[in-house]
N, C-alpha and C. Protein backbone atom coordinates (compact mmCIF):
# COMPACT_ATOMS: atom_id res chain seq x y z
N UNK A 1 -8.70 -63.11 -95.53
CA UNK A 1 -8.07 -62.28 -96.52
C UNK A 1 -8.95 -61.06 -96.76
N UNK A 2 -8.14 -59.99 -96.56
CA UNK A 2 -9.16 -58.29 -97.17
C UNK A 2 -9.07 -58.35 -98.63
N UNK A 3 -10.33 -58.24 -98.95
CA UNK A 3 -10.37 -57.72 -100.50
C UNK A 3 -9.48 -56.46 -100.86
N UNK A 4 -8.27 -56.80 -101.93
CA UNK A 4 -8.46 -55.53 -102.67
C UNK A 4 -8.38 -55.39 -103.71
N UNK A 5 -8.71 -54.37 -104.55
CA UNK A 5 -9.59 -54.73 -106.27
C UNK A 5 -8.07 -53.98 -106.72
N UNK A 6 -7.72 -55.06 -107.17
CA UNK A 6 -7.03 -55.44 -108.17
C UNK A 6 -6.99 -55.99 -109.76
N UNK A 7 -6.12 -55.56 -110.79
CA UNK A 7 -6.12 -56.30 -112.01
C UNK A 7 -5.75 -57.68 -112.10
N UNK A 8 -6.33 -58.76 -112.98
CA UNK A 8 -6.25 -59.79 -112.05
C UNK A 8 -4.69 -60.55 -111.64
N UNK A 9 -4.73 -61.77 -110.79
CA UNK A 9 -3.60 -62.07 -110.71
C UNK A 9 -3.51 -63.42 -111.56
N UNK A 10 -2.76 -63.77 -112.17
CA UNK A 10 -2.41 -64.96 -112.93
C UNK A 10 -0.98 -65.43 -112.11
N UNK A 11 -1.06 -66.78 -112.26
CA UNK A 11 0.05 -67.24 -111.55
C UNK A 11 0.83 -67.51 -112.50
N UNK A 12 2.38 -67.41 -112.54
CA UNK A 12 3.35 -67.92 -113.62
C UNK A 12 4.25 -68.70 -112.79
N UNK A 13 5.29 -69.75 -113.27
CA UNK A 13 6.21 -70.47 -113.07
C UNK A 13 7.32 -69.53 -113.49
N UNK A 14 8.37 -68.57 -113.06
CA UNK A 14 9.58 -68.25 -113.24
C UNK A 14 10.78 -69.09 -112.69
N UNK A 15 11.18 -68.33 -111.45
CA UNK A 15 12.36 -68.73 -110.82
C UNK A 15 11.66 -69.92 -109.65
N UNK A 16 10.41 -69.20 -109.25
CA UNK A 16 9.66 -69.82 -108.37
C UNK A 16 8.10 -69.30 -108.89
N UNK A 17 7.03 -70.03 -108.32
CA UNK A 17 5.73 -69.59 -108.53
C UNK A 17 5.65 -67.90 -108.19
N UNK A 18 5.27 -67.50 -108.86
CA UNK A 18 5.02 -66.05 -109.05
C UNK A 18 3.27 -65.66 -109.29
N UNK A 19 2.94 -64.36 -108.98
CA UNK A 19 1.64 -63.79 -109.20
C UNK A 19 2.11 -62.85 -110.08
N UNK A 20 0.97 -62.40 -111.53
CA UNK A 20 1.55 -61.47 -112.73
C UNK A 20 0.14 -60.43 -111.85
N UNK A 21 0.44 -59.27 -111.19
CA UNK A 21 -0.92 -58.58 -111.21
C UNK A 21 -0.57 -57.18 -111.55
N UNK A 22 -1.59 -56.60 -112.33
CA UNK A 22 -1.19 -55.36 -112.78
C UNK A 22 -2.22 -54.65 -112.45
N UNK A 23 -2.10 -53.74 -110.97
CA UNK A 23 -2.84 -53.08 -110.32
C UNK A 23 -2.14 -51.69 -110.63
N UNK A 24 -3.11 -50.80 -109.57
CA UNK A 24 -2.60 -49.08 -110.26
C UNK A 24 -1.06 -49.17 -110.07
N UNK A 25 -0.33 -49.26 -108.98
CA UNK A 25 0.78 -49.38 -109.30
C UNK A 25 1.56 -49.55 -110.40
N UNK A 26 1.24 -50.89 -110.95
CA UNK A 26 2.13 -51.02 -112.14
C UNK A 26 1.41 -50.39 -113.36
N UNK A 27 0.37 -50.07 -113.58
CA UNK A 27 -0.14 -49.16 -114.51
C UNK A 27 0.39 -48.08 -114.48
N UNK A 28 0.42 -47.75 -113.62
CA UNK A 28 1.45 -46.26 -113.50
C UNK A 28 2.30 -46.09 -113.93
N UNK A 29 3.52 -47.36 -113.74
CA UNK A 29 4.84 -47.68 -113.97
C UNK A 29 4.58 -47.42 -116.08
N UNK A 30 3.98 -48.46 -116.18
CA UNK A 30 3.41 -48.79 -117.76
C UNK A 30 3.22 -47.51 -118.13
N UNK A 31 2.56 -47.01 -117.76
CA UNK A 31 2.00 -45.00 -118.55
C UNK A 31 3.12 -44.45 -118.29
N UNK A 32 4.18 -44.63 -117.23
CA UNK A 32 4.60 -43.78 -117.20
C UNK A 32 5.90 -43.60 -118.10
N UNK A 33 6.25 -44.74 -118.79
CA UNK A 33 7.38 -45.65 -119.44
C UNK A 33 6.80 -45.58 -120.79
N UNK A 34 5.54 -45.79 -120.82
CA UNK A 34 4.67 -46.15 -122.69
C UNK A 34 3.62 -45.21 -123.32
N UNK A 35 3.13 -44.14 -121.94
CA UNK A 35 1.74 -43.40 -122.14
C UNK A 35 0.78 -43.34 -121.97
N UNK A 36 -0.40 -43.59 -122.56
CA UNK A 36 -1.56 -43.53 -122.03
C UNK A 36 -2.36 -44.95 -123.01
N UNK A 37 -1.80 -45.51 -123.76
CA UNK A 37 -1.70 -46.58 -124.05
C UNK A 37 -0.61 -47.87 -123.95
N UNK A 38 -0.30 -48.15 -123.06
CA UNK A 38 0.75 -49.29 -123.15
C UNK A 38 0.56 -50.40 -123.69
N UNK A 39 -0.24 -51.33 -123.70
CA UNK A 39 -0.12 -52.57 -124.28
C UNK A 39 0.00 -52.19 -125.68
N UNK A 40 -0.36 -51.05 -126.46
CA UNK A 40 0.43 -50.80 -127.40
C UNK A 40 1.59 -51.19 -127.65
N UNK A 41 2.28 -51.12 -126.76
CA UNK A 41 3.71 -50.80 -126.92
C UNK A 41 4.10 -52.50 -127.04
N UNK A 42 3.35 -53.24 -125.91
CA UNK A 42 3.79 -54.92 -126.08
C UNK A 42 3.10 -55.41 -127.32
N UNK A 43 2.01 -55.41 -127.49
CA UNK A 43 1.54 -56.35 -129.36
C UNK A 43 0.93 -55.69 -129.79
N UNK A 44 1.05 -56.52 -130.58
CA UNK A 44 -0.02 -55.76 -132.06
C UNK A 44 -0.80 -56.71 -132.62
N UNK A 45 -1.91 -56.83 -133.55
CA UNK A 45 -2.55 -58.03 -133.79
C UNK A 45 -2.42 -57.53 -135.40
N UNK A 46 -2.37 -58.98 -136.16
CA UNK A 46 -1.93 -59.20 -137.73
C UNK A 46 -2.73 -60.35 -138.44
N UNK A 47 -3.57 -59.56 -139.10
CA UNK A 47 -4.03 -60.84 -139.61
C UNK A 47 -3.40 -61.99 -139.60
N UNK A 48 -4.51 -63.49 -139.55
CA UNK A 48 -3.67 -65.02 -139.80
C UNK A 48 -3.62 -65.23 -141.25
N UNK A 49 -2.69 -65.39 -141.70
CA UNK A 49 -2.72 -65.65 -143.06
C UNK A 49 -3.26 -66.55 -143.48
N UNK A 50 -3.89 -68.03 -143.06
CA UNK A 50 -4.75 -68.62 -143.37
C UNK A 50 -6.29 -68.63 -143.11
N UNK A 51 -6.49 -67.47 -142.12
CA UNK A 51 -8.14 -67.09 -142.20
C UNK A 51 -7.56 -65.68 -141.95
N UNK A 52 -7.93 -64.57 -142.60
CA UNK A 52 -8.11 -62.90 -142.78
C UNK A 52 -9.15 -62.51 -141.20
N UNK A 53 -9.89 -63.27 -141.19
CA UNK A 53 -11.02 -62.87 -140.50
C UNK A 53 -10.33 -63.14 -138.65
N UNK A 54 -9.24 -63.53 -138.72
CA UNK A 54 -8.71 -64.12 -137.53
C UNK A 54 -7.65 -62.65 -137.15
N UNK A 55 -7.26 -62.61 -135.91
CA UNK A 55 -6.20 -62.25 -135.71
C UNK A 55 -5.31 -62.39 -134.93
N UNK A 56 -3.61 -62.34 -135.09
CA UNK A 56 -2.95 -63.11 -134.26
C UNK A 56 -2.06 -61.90 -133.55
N UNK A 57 -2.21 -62.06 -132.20
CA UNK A 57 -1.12 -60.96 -131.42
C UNK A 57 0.28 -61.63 -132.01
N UNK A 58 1.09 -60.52 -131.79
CA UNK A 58 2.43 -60.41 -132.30
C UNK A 58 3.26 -59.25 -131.46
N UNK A 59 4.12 -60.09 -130.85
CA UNK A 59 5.39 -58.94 -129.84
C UNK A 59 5.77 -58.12 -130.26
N UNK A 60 5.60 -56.31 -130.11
CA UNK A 60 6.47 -55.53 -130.96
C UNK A 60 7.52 -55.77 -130.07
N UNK A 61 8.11 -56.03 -129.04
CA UNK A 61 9.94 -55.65 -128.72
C UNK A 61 10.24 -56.21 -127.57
N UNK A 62 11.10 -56.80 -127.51
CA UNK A 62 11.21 -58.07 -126.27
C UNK A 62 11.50 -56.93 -125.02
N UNK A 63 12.34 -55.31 -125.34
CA UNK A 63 12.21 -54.60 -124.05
C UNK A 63 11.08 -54.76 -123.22
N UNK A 64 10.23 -53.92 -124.67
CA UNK A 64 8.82 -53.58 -123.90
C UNK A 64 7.97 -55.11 -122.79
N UNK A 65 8.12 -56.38 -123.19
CA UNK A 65 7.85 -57.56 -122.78
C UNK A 65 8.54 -57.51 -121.54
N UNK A 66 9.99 -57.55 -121.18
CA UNK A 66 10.67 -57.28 -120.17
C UNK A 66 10.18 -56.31 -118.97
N UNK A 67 9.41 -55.32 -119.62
CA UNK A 67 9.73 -53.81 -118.65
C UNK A 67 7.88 -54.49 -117.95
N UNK A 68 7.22 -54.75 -118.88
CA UNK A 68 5.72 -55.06 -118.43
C UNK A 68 5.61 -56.80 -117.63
N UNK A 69 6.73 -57.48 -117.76
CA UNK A 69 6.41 -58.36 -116.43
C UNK A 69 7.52 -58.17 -115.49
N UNK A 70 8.32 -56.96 -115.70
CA UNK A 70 8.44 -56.49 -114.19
C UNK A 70 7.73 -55.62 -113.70
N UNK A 71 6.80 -54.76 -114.13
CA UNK A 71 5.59 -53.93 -114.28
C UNK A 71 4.83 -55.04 -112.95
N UNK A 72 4.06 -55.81 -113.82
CA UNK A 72 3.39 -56.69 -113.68
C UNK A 72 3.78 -57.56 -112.20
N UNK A 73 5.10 -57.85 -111.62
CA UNK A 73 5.77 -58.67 -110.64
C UNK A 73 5.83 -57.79 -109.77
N UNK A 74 6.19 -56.42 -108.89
CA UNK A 74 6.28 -55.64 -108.41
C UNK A 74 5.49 -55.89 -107.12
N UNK A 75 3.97 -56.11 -107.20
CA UNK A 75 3.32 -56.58 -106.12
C UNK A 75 3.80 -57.82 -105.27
N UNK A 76 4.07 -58.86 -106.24
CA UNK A 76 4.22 -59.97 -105.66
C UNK A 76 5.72 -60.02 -104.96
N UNK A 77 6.45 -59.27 -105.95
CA UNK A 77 7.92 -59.41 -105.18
C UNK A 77 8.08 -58.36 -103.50
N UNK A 78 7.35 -57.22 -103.76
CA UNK A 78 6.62 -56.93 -102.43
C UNK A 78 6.00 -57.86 -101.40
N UNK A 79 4.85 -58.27 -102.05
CA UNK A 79 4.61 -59.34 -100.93
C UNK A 79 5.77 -60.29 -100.27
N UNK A 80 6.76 -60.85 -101.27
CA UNK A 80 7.69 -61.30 -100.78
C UNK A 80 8.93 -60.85 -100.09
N UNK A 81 8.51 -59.47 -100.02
CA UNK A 81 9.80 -58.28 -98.89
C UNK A 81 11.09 -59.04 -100.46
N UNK A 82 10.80 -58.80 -101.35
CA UNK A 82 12.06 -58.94 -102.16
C UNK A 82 12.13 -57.39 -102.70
N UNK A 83 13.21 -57.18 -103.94
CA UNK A 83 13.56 -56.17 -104.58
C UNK A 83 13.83 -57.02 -106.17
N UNK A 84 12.80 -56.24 -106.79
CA UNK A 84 12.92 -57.28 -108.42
C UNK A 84 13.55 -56.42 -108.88
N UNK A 85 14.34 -56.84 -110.40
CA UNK A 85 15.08 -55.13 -110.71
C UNK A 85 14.91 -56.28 -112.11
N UNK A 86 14.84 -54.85 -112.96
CA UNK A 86 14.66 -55.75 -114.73
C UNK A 86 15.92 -56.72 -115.21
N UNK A 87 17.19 -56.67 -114.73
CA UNK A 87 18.24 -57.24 -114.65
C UNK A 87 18.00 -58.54 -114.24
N UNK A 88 17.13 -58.93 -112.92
CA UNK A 88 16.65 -60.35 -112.88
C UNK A 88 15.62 -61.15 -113.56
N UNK A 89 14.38 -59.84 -114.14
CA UNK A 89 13.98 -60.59 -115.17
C UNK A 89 14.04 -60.81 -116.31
N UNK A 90 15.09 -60.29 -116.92
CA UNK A 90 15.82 -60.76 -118.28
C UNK A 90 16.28 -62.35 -117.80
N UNK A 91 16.69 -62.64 -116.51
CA UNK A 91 16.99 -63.90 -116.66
C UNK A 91 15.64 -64.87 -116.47
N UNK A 92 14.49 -64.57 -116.60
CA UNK A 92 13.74 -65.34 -116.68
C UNK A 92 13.14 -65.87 -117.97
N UNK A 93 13.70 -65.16 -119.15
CA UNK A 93 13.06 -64.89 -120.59
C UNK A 93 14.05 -65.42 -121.27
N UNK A 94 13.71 -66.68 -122.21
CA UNK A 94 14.55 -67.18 -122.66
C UNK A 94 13.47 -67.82 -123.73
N UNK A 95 14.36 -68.35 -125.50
CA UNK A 95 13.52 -68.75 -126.20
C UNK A 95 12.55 -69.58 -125.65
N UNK A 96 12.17 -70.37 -124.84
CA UNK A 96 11.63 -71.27 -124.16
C UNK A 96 10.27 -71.09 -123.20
N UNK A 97 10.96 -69.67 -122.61
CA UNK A 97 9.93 -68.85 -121.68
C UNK A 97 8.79 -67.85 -122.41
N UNK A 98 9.48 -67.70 -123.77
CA UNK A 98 8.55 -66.28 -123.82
C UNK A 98 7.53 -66.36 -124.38
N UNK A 99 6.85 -67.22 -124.91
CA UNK A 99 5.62 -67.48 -125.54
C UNK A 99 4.69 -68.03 -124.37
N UNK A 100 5.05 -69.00 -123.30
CA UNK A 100 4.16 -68.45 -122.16
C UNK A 100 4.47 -67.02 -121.17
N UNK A 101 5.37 -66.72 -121.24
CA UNK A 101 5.02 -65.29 -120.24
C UNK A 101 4.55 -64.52 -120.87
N UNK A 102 4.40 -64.23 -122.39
CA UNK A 102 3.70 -63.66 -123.32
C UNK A 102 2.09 -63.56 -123.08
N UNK A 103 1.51 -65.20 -123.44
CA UNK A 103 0.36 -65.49 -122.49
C UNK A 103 -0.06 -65.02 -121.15
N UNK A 104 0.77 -65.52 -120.53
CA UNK A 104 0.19 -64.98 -119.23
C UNK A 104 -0.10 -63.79 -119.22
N UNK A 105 1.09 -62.54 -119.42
CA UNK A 105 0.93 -60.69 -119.22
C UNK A 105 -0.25 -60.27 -120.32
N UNK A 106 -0.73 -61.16 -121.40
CA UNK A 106 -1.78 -61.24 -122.11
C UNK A 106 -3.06 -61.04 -121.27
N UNK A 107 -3.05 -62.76 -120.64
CA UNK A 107 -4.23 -63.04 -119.80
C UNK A 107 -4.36 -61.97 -118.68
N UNK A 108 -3.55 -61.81 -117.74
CA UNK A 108 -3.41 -60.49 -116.99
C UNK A 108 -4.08 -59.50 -117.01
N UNK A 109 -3.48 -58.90 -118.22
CA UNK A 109 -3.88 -57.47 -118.66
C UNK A 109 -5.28 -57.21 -119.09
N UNK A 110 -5.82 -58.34 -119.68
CA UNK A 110 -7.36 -58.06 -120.20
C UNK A 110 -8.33 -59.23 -119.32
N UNK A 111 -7.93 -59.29 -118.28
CA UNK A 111 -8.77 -59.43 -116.73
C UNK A 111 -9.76 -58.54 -115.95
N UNK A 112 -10.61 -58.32 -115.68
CA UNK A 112 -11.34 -57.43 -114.98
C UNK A 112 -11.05 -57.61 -113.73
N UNK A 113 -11.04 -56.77 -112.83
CA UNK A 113 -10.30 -56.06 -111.68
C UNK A 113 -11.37 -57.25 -110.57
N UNK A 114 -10.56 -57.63 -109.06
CA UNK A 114 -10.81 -58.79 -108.80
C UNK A 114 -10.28 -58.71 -107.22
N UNK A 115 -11.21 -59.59 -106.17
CA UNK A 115 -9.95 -59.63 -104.92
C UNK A 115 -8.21 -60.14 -105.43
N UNK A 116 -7.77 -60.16 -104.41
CA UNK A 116 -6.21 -60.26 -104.48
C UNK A 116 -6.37 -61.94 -103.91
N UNK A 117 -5.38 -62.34 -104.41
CA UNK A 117 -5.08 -63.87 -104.19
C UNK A 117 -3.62 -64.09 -103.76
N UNK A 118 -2.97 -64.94 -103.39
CA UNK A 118 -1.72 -65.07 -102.70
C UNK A 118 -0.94 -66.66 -104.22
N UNK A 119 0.20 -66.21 -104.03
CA UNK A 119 0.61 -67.26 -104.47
C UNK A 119 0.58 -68.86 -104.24
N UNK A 120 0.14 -68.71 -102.82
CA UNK A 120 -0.36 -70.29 -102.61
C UNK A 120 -1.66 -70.66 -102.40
N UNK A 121 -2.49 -69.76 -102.73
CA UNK A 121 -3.81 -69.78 -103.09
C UNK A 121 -4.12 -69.62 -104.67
N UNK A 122 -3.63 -68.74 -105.77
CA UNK A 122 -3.49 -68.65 -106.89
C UNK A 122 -4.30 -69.84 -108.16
N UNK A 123 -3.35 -71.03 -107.48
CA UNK A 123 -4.03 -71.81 -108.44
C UNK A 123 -5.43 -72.28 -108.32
N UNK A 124 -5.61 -72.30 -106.99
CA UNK A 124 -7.47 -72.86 -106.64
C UNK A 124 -8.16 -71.97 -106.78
N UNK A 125 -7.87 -70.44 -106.51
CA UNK A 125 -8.60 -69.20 -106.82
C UNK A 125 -8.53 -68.34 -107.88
N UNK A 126 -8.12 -68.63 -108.94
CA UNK A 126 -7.60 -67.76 -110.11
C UNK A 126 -8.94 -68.44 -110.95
N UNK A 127 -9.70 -67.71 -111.98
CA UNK A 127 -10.31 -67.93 -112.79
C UNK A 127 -9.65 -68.64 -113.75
N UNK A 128 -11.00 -69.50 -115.06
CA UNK A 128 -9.41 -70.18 -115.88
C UNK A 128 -9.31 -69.35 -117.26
N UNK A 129 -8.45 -69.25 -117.47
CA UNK A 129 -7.73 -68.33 -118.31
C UNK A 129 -8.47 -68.51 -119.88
N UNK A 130 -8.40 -67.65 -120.26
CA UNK A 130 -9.03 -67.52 -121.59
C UNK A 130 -7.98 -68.32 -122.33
N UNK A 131 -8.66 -69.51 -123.34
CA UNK A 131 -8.07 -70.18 -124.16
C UNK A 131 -7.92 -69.96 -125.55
N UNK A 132 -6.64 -69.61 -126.31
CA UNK A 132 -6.44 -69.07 -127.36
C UNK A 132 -7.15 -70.26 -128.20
N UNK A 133 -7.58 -70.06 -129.12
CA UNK A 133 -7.66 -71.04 -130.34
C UNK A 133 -6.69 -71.04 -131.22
N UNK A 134 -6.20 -72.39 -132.03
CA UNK A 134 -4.90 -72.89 -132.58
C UNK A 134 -5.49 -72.99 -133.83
N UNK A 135 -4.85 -72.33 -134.85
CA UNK A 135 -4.64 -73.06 -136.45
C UNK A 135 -4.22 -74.01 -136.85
N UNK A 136 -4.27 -74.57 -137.95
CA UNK A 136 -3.43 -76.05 -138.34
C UNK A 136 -2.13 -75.54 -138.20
N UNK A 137 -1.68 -74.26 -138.36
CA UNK A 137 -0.36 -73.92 -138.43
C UNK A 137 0.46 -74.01 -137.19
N UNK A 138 -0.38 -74.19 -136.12
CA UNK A 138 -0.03 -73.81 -134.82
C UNK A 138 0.20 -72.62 -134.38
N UNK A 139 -0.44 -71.44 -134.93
CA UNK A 139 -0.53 -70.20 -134.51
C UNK A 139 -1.66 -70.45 -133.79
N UNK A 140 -1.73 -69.19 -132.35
CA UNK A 140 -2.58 -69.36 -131.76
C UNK A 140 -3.61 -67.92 -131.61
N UNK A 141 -4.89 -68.34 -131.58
CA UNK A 141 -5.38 -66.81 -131.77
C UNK A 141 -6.52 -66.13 -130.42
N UNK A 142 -6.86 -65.29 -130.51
CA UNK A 142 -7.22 -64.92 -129.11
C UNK A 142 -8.47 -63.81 -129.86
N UNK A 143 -9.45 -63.75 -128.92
CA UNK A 143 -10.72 -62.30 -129.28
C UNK A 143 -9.68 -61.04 -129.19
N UNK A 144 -9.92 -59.85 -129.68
CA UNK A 144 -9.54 -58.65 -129.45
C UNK A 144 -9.81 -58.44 -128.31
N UNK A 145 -8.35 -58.26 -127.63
CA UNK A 145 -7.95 -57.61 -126.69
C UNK A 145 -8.59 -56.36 -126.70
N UNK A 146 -9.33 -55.76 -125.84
CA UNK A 146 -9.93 -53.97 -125.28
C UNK A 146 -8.84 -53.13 -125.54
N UNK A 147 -7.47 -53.30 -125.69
CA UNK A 147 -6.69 -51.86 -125.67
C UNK A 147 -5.49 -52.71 -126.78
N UNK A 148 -4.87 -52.26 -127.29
CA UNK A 148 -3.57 -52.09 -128.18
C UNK A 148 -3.98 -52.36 -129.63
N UNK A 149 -4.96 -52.66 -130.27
CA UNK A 149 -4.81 -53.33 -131.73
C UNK A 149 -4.56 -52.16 -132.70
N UNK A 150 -3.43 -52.53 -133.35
CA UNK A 150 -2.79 -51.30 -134.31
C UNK A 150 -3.47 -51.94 -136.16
């Protein structure tokens, strides 16, 4: 396999095993759709109401979620000689789905840049993912993200 430095890849379960990687390509796509800040545009972090000192990401707009894991899929559906179009991934997002694909384009995005991995390599070669910490409430909370906190 040739290295190429990429944002990292996280593997997700959609329709089929998928890679989330957000290399210049889809950064491009993202700036070019949100600006010069995008993950802006997907969360925001809000205090936990049972510790102040905590903070919990929060979705501003299920578009913006939509448009950034097809952002995000673009490589992989390439690799797969497919054609993704946002129309197919609305059907992947469902009450059920979106609090992990949430996670994942999370974990993704605040990855440091990395060789490229294949979807059937993914799971043995993927670093392990930063683990949110849980409240009694079952909110889950995460360090500040490097880019979006409003």
């Amino acid at each position: 396999m040739v290295a190429d430095p990429v944002r990292a890849h996280i593997p997700i379960d959609l329709d089929r095993k998928r890679i989330l990687c957000f290399d210049h390509r889809a950064t491009f796509l993202l700036m070019q759709r949100f600006g010069f800040r995008p993950m802006a545009s997907l969360y925001w972090q809000v205090a936990d109401p049972d510790d102040p000192k905590k903070k919990i990401l929060q979705i501003r707009s299920i578009d913006a979620l939509l448009y950034f894991l097809w952002a995000g899929l673009q490589r992989d559906a390439d690799d797969a000689g497919e054609t993704l179009s946002l129309e197919q991934i609305q059907e992947f997002v469902n009450p059920l789905t979106i609090e992990s694909i949430f996670l994942a384009l999370i974990a993704a995005l605040n990855r440091p840049l990395k060789k490229k991995v294949t979807a059937e390599n993914a799971g043995a070669s993927a670093p392990a993912e930063r683990e949110p910490s849980t409240s009694s409430t079952g909110r889950q909370h995460f360090d500040s993200p490097a880019e979006g906190s409003d």
